[in-house]
C-alpha atoms as a PDB file:
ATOM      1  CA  UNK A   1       0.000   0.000   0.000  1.00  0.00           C
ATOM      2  CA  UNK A   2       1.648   3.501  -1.183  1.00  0.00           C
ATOM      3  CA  UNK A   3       1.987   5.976   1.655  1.00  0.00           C
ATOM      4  CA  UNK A   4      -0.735   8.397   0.208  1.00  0.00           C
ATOM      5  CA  UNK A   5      -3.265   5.439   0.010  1.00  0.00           C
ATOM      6  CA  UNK A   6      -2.737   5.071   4.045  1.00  0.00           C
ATOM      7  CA  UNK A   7      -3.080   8.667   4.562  1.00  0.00           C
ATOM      8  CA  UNK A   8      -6.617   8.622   2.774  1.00  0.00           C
ATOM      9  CA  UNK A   9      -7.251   5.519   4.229  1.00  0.00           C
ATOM     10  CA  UNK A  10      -6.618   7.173   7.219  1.00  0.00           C
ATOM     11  CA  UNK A  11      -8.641  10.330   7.482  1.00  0.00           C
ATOM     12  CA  UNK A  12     -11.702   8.635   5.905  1.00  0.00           C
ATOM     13  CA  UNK A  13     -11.918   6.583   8.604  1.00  0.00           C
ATOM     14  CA  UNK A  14     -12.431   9.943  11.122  1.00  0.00           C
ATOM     15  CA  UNK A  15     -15.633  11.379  11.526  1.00  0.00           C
ATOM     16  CA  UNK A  16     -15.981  15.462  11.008  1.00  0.00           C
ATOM     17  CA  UNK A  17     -16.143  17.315  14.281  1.00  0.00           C
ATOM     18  CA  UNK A  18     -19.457  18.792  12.949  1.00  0.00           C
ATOM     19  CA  UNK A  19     -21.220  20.210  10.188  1.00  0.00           C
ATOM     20  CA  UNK A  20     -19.457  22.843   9.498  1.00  0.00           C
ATOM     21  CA  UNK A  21     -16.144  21.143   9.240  1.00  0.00           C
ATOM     22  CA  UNK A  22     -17.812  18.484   6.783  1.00  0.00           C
ATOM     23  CA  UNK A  23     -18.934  21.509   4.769  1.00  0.00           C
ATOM     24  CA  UNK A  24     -15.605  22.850   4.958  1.00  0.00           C
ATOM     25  CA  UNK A  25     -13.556  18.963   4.118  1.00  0.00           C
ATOM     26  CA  UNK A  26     -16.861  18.960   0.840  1.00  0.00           C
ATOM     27  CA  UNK A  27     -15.795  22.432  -0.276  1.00  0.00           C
ATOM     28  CA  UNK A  28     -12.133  21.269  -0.795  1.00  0.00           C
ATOM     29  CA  UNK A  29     -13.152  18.216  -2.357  1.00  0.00           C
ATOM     30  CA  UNK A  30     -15.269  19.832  -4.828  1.00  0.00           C
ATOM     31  CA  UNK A  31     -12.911  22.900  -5.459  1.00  0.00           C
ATOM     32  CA  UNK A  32     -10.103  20.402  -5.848  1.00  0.00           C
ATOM     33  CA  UNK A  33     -11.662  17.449  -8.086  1.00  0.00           C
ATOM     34  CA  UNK A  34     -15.317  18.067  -8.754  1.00  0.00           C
ATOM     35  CA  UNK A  35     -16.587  18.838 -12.564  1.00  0.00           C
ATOM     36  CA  UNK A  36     -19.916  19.466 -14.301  1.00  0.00           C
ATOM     37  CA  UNK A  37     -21.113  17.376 -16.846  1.00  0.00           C
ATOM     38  CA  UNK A  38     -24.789  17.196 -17.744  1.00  0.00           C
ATOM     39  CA  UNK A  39     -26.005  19.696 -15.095  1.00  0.00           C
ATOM     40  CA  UNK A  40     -24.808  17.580 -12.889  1.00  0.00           C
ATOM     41  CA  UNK A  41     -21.944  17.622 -10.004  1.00  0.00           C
ATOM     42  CA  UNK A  42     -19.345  15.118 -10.304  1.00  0.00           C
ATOM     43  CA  UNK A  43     -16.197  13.657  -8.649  1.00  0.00           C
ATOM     44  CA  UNK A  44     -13.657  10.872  -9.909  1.00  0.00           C
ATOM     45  CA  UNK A  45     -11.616   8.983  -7.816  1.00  0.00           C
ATOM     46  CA  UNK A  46      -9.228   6.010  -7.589  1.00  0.00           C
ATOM     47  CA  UNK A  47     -10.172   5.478  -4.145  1.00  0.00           C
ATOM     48  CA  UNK A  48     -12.642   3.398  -2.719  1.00  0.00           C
ATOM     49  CA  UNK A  49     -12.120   5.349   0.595  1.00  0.00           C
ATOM     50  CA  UNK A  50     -12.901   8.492  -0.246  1.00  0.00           C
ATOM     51  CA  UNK A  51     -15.670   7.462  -2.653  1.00  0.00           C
ATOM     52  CA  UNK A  52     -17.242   6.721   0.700  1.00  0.00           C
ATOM     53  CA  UNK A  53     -16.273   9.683   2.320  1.00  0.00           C
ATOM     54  CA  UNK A  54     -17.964  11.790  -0.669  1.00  0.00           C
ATOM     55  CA  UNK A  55     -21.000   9.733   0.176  1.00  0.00           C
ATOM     56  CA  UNK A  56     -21.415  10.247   3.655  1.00  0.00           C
ATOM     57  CA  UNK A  57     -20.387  13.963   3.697  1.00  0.00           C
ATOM     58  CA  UNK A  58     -22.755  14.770   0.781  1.00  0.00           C
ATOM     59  CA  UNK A  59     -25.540  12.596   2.731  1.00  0.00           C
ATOM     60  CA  UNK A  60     -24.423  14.212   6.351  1.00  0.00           C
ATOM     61  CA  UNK A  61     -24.478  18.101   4.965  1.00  0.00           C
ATOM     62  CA  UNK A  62     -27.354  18.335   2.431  1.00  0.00           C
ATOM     63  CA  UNK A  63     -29.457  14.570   2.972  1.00  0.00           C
ATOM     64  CA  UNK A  64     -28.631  13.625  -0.492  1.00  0.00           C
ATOM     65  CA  UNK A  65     -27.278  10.161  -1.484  1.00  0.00           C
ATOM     66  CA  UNK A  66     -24.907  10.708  -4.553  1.00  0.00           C
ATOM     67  CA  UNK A  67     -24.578   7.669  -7.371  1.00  0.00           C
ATOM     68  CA  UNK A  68     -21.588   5.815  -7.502  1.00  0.00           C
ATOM     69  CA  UNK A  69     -20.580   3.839 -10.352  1.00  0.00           C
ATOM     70  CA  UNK A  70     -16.826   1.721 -10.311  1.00  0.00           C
ATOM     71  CA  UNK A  71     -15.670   1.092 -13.539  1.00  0.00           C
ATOM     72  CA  UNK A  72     -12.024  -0.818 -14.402  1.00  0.00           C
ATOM     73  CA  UNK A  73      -9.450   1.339 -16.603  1.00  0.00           C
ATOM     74  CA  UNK A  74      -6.104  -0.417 -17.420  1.00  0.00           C
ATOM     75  CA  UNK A  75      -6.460  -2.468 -14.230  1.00  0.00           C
ATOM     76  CA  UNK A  76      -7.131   0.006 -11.869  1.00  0.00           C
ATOM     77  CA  UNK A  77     -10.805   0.855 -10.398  1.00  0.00           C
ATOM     78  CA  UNK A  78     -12.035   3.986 -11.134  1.00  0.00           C
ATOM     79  CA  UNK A  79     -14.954   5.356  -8.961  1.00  0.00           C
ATOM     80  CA  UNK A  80     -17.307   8.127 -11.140  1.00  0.00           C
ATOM     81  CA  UNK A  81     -19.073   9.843  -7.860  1.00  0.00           C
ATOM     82  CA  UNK A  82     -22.249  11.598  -9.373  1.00  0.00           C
ATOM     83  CA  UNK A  83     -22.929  13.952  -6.158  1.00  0.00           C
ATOM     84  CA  UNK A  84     -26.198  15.835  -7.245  1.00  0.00           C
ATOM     85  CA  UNK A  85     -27.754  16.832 -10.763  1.00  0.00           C
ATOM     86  CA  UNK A  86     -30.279  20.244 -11.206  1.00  0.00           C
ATOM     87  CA  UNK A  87     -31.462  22.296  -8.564  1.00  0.00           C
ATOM     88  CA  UNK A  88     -30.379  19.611  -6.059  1.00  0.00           C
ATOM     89  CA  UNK A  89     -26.452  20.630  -7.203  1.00  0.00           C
ATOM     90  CA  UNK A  90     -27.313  24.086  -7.720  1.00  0.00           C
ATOM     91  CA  UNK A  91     -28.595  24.588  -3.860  1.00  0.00           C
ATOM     92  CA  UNK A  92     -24.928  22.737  -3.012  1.00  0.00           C
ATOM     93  CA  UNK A  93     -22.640  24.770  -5.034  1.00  0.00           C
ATOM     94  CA  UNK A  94     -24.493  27.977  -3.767  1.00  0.00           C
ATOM     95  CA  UNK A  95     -24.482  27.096  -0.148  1.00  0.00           C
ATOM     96  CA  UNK A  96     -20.713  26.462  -0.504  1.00  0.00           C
ATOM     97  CA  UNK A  97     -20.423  29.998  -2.231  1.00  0.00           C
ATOM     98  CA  UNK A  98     -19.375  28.854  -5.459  1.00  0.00           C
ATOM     99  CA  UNK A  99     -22.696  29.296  -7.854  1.00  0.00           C
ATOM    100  CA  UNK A 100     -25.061  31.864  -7.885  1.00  0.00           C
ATOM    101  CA  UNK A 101     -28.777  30.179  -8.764  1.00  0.00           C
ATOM    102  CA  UNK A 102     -28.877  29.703 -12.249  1.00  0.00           C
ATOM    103  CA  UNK A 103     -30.209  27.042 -14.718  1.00  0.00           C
ATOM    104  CA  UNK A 104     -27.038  27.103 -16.781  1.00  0.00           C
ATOM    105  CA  UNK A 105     -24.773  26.134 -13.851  1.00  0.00           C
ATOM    106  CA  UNK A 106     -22.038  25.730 -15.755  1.00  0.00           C
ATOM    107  CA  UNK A 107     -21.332  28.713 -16.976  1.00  0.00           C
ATOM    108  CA  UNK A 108     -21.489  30.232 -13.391  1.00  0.00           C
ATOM    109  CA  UNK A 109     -19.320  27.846 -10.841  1.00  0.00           C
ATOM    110  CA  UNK A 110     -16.180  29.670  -9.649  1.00  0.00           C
ATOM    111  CA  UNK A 111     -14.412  27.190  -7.875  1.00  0.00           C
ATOM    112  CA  UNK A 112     -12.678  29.155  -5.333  1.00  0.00           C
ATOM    113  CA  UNK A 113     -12.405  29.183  -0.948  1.00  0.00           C
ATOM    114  CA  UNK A 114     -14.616  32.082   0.193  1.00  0.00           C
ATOM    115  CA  UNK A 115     -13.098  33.152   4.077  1.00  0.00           C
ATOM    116  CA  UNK A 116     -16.582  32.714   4.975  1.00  0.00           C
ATOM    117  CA  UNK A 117     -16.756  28.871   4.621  1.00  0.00           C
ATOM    118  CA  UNK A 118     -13.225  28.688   6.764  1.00  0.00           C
ATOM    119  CA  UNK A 119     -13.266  31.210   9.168  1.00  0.00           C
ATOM    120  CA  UNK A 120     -11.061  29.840  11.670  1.00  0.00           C
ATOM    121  CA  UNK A 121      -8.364  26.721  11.560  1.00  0.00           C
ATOM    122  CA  UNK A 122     -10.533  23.618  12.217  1.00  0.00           C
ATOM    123  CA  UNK A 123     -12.586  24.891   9.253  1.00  0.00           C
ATOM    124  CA  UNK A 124      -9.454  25.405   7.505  1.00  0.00           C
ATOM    125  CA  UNK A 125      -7.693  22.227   8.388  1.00  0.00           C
ATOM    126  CA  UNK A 126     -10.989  20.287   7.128  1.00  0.00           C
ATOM    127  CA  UNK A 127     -10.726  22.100   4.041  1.00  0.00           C
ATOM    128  CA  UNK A 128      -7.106  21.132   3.212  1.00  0.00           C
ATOM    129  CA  UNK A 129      -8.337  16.902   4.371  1.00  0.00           C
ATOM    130  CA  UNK A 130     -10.755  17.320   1.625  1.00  0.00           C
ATOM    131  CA  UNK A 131      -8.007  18.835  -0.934  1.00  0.00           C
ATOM    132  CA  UNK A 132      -5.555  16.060  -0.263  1.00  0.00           C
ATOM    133  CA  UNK A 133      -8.481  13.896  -0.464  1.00  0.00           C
ATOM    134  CA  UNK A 134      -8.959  14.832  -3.978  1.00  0.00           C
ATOM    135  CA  UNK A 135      -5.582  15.843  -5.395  1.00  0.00           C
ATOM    136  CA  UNK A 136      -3.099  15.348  -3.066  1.00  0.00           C
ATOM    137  CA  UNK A 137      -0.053  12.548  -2.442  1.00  0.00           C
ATOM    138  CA  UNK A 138       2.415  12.150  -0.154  1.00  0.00           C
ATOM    139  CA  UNK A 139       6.427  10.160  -0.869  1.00  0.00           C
ATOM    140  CA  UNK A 140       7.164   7.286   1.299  1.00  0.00           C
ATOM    141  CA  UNK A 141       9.461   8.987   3.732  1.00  0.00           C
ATOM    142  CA  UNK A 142      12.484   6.694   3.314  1.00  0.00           C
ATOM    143  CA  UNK A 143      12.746   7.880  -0.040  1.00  0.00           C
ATOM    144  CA  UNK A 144      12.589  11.421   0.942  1.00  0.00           C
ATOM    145  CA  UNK A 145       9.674  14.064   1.489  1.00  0.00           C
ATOM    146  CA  UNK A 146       7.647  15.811  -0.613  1.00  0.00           C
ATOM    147  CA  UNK A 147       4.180  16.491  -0.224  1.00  0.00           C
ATOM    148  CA  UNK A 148       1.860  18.260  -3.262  1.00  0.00           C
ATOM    149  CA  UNK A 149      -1.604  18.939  -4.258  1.00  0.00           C
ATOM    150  CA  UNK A 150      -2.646  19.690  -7.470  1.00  0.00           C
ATOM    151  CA  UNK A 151      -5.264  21.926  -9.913  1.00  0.00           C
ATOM    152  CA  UNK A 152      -5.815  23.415 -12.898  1.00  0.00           C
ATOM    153  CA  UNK A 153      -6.754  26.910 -11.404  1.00  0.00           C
ATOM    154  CA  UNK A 154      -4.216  29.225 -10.571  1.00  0.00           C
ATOM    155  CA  UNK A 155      -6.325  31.027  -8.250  1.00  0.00           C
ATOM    156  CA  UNK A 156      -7.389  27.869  -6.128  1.00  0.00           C
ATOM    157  CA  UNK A 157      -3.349  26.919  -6.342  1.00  0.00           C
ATOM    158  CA  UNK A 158      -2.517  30.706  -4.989  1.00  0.00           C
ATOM    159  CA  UNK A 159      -5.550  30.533  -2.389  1.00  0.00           C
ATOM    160  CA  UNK A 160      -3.873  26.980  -1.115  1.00  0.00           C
ATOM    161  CA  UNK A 161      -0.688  28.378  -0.551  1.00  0.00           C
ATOM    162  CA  UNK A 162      -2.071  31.448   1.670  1.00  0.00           C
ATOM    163  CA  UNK A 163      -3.932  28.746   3.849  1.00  0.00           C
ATOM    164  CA  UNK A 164      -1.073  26.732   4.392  1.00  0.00           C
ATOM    165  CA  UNK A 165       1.179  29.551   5.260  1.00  0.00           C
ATOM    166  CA  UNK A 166      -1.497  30.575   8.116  1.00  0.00           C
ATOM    167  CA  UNK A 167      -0.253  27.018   9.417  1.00  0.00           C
ATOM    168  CA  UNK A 168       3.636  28.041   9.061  1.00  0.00           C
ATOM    169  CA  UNK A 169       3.509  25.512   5.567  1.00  0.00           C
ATOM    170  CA  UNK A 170       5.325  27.368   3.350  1.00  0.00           C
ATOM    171  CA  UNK A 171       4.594  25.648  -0.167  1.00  0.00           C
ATOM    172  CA  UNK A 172       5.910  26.519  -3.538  1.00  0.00           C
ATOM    173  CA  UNK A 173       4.248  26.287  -6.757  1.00  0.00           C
ATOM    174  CA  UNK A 174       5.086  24.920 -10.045  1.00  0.00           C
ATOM    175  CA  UNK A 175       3.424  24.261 -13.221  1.00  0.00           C
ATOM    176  CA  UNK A 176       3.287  20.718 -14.329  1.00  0.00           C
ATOM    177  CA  UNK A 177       1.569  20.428 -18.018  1.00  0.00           C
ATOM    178  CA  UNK A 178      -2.284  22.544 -17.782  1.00  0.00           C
ATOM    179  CA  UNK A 179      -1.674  21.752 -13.775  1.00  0.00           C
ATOM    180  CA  UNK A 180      -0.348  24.132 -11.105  1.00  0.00           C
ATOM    181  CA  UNK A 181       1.281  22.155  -8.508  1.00  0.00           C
ATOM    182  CA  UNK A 182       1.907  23.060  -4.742  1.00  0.00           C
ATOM    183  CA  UNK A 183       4.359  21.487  -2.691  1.00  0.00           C
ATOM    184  CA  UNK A 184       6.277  21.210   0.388  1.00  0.00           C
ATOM    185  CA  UNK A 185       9.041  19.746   1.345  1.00  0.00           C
ATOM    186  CA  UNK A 186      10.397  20.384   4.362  1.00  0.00           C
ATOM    187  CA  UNK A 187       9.984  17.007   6.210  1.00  0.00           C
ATOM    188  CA  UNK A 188       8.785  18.977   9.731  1.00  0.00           C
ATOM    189  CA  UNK A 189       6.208  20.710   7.479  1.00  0.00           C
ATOM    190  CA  UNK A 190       4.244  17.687   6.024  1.00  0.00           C
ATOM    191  CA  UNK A 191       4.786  16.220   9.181  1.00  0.00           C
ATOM    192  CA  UNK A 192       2.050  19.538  10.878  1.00  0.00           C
ATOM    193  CA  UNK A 193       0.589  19.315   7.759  1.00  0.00           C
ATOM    194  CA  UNK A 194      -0.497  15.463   8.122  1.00  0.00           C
ATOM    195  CA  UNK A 195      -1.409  15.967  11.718  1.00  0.00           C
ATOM    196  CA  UNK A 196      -3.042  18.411  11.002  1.00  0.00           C
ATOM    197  CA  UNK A 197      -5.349  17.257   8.636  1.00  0.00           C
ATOM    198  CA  UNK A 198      -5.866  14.281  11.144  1.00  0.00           C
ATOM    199  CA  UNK A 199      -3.145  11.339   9.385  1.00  0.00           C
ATOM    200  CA  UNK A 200      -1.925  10.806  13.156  1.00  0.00           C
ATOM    201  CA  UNK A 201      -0.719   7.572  12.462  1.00  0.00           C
ATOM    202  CA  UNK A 202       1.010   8.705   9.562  1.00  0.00           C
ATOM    203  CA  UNK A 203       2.651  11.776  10.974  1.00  0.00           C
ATOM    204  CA  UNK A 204       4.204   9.001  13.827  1.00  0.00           C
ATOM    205  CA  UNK A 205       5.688   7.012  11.005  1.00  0.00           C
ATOM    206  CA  UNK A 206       7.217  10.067   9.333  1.00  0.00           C
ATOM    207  CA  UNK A 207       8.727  11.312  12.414  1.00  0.00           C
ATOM    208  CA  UNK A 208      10.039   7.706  13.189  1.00  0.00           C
ATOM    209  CA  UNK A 209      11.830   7.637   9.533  1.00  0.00           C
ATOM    210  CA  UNK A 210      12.559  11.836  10.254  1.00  0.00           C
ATOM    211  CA  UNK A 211      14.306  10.834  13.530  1.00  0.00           C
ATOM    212  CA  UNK A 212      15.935   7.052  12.134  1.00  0.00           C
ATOM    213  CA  UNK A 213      17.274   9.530   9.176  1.00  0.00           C
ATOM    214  CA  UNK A 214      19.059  12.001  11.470  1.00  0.00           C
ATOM    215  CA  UNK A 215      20.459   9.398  13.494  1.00  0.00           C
ATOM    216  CA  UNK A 216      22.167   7.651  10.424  1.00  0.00           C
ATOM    217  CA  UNK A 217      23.454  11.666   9.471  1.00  0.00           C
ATOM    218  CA  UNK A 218      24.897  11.822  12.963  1.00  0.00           C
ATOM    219  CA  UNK A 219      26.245   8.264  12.741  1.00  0.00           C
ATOM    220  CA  UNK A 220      28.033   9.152   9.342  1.00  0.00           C
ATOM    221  CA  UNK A 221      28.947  12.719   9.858  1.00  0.00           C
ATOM    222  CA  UNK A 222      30.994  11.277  13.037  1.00  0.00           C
ATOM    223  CA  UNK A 223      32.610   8.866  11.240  1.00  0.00           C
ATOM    224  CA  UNK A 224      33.490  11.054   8.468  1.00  0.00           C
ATOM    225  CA  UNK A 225      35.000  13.513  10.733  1.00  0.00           C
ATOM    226  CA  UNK A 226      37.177  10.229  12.570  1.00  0.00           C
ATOM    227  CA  UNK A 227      37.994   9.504   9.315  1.00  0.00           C
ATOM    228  CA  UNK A 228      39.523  12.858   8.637  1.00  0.00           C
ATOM    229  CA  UNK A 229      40.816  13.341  11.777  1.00  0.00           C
ATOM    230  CA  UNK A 230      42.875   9.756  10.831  1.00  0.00           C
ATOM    231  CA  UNK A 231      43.998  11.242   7.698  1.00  0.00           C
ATOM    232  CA  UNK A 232      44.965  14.146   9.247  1.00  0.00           C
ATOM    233  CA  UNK A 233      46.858  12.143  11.789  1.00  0.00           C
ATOM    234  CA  UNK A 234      48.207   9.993   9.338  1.00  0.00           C
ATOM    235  CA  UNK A 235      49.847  12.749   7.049  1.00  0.00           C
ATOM    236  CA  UNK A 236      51.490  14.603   9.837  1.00  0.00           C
ATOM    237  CA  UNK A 237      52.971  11.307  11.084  1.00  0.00           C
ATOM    238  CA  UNK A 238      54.408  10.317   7.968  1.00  0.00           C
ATOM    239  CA  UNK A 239      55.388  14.273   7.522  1.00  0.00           C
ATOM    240  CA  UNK A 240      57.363  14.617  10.970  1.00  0.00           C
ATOM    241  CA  UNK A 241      58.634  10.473  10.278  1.00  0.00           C
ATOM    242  CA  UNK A 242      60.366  11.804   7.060  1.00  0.00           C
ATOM    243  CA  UNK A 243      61.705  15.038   8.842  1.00  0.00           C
ATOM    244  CA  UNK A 244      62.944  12.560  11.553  1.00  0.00           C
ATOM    245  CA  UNK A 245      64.763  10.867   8.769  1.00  0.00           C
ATOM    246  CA  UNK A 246      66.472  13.236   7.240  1.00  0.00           C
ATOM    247  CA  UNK A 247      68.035  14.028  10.543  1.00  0.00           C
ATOM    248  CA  UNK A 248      69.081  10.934  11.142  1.00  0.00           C
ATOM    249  CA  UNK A 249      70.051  10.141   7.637  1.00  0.00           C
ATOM    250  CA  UNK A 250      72.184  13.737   7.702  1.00  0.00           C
ATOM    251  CA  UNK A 251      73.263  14.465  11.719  1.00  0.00           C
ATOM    252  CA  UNK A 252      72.540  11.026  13.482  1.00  0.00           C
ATOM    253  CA  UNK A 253      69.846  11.062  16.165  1.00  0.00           C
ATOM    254  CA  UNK A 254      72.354  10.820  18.847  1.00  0.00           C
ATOM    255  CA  UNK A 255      73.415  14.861  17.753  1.00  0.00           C
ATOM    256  CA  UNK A 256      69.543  15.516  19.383  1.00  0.00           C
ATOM    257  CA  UNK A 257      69.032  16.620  22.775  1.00  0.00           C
ATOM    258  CA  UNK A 258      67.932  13.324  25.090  1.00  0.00           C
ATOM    259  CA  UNK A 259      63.661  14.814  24.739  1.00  0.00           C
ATOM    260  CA  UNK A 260      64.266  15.241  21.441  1.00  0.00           C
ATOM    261  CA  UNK A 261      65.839  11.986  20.510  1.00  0.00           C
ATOM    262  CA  UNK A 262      63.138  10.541  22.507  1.00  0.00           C
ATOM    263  CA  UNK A 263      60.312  12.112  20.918  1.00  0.00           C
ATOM    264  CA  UNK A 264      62.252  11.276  17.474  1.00  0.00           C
ATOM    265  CA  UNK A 265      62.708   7.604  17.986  1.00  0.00           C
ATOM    266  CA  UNK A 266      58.889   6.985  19.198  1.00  0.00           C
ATOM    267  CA  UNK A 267      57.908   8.432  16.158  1.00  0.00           C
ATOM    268  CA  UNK A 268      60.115   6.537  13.944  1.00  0.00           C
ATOM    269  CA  UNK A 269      58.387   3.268  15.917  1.00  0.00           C
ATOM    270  CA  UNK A 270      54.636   4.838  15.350  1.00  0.00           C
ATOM    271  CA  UNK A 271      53.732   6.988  12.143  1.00  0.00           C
ATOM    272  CA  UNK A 272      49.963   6.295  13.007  1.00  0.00           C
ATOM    273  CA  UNK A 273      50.163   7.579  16.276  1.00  0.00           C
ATOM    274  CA  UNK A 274      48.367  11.067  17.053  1.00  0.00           C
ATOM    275  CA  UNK A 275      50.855  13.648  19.427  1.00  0.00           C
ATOM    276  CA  UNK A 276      48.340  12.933  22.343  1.00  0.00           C
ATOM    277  CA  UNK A 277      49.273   8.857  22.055  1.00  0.00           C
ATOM    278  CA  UNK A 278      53.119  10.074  21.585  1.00  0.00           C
ATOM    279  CA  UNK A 279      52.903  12.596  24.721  1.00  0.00           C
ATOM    280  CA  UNK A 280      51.168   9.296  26.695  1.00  0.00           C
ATOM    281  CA  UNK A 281      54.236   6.915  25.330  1.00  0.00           C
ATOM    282  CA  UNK A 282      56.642   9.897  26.944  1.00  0.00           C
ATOM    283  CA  UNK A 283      59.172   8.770  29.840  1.00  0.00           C
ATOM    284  CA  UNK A 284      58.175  12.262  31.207  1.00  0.00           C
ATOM    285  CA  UNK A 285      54.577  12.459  29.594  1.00  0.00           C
ATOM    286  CA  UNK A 286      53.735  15.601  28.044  1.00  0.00           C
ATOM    287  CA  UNK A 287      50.305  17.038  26.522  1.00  0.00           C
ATOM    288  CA  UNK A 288      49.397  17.391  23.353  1.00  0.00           C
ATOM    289  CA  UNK A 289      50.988  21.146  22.742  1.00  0.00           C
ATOM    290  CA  UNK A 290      53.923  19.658  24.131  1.00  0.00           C
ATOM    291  CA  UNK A 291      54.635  17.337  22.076  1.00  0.00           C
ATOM    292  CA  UNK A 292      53.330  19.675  19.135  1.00  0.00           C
ATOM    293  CA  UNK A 293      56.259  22.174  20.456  1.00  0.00           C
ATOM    294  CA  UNK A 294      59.346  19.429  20.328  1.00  0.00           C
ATOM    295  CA  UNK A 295      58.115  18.238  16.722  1.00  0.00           C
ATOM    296  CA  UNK A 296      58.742  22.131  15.937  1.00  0.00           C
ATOM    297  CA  UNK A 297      62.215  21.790  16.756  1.00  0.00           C
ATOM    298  CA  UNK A 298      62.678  18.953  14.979  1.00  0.00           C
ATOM    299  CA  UNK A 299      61.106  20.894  11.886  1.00  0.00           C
ATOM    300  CA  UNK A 300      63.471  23.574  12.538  1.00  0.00           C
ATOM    301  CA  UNK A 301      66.469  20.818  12.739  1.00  0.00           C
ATOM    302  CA  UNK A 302      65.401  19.501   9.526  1.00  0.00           C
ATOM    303  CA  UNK A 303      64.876  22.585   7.637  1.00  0.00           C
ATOM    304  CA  UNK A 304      68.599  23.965   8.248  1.00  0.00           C
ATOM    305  CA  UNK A 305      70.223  21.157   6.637  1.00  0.00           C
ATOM    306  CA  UNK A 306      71.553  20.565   3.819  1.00  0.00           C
ATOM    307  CA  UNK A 307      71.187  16.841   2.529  1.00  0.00           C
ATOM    308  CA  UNK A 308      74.187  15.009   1.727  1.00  0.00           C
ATOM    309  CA  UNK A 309      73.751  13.063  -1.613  1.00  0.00           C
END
């Protein structure tokens, strides 16, 4: 089951808190995925779920019990939802503030969210359920996030975005054929966003993957820094070895004071050794800058002579 279908799932499963937010979850539905045909109202679907949900929201607001008819198309089901046809669709569009009476309804829907139908953020959040219901989809999250609902009218698209940024969603829009997509990607902002339209379980499983994700970044942003840090340890060993070296190769080690010959000599035995190991390996132990300050020496040593061939 794709990640979207168990968000629908999901939410159709959760009664509205009242009428008005079923109004509110039917006005997104029909803004975002309802068309005329015939003088009628109608809504198609993949989804069995929110077939249902049409049903029983249509049924619950205005006592009306839409048709639905399931039909196969290249091995999928498609659902064709007729909600109402005449007046009956009329009095719906025009209680939802998109049609003003007319016989020729067709030629005067505007399918847009009036601040009247969604006055405050239940209202709102029922509004967006209903959108995602219709158009939206959701990216498993271990394959990364991204979050979009789509339309073919720019003003819906640019009346979704200033919703969503009411909830601190900041969505960006994009055109995608005769479609205007908006989407989100920030993984904390789908995560509100799903909660918010009431995907609880859903939000849990993206903050699981959100929190499994950052623990693997931790995990590999450590050992990539160790693993510098051993590089880095590794060339300067290998650097001060060969300066050792040449000193020896050129003066003899025995021409170094006894802490430097020490220091020398231990290196010589251990090129992988960081100058905090050295300083422990010490007769006298000394700290890191310590031993830091006797390799400088050593530098110095090596860079005033001139090799022998």
């Amino acid at each position: 089951m794709s990640f979207t279908l168990k968000i629908k799932r999901e939410i159709c499963k959760k009664s509205p808190k009242d009428r008005q937010a079923a109004v509110a979850e039917l006005l997104g539905i029909i803004c975002f995925g309802a068309y005329i045909k015939n003088n009628s109202l109608n809504v198609k679907t993949e989804n069995a779920f929110v077939a249902k949900r049409i049903f029983s929201l249509v049924k619950e607001c205005f006592a009306l019990s839409p048709v639905i008819i399931a039909s196969e198309n290249q091995k999928k089901n498609i659902y064709f939802v007729e909600i109402a046809k005449g007046f009956e669709a009329l009095d719906i569009l025009a209680e939802l503030g998109l049609v003003k009476n007319s016989h020729e309804m067709k030629n005067f829907v505007s399918f847009g969210i009036s601040e009247n139908f969604v006055p405050d953020e239940e209202t709102k959040l029922a509004l967006l359920k209903g959108a995602f219901l219709m158009a939206g989809s959701c990216g498993l999250p271990e394959r990364g996030y991204h979050l979009e609902i789509d339309t073919n009218k720019l003003k819906l698209c640019r009346e979704l975005i200033r919703i969503l940024e009411g909830f601190e969603i900041y969505a960006k829009q994009i055109s995608r054929g005769s479609n205007y997509v908006v989407y989100v990607k920030d993984s904390q902002q789908i995560s509100d966003f799903l909660g918010g339209i009431g995907a609880t379980s859903a939000m849990v499983e993206m903050q699981d993957t959100m929190i499994v994700k950052q623990i693997k970044n931790n995990i590999n942003r450590i050992a990539n820094c160790e693993s510098a840090n051993l590089e880095k340890t590794m060339n300067v060993g290998f650097k001060q070895a060969a300066q050792i070296e040449k000193i020896r190769d050129n003066l003899g080690l025995d021409s170094l004071e006894s802490s430097l010959k020490e220091i020398a000599i231990l290196r010589l035995e251990n090129k992988y050794a960081s100058l905090k190991e050295l300083g422990e390996m010490l007769s006298k132990p000394l700290s890191k800058s310590g031993v830091n300050h006797k390799f400088k020496k050593l530098e110095e040593i090596a860079d005033s002579i001139k090799e022998v061939k």
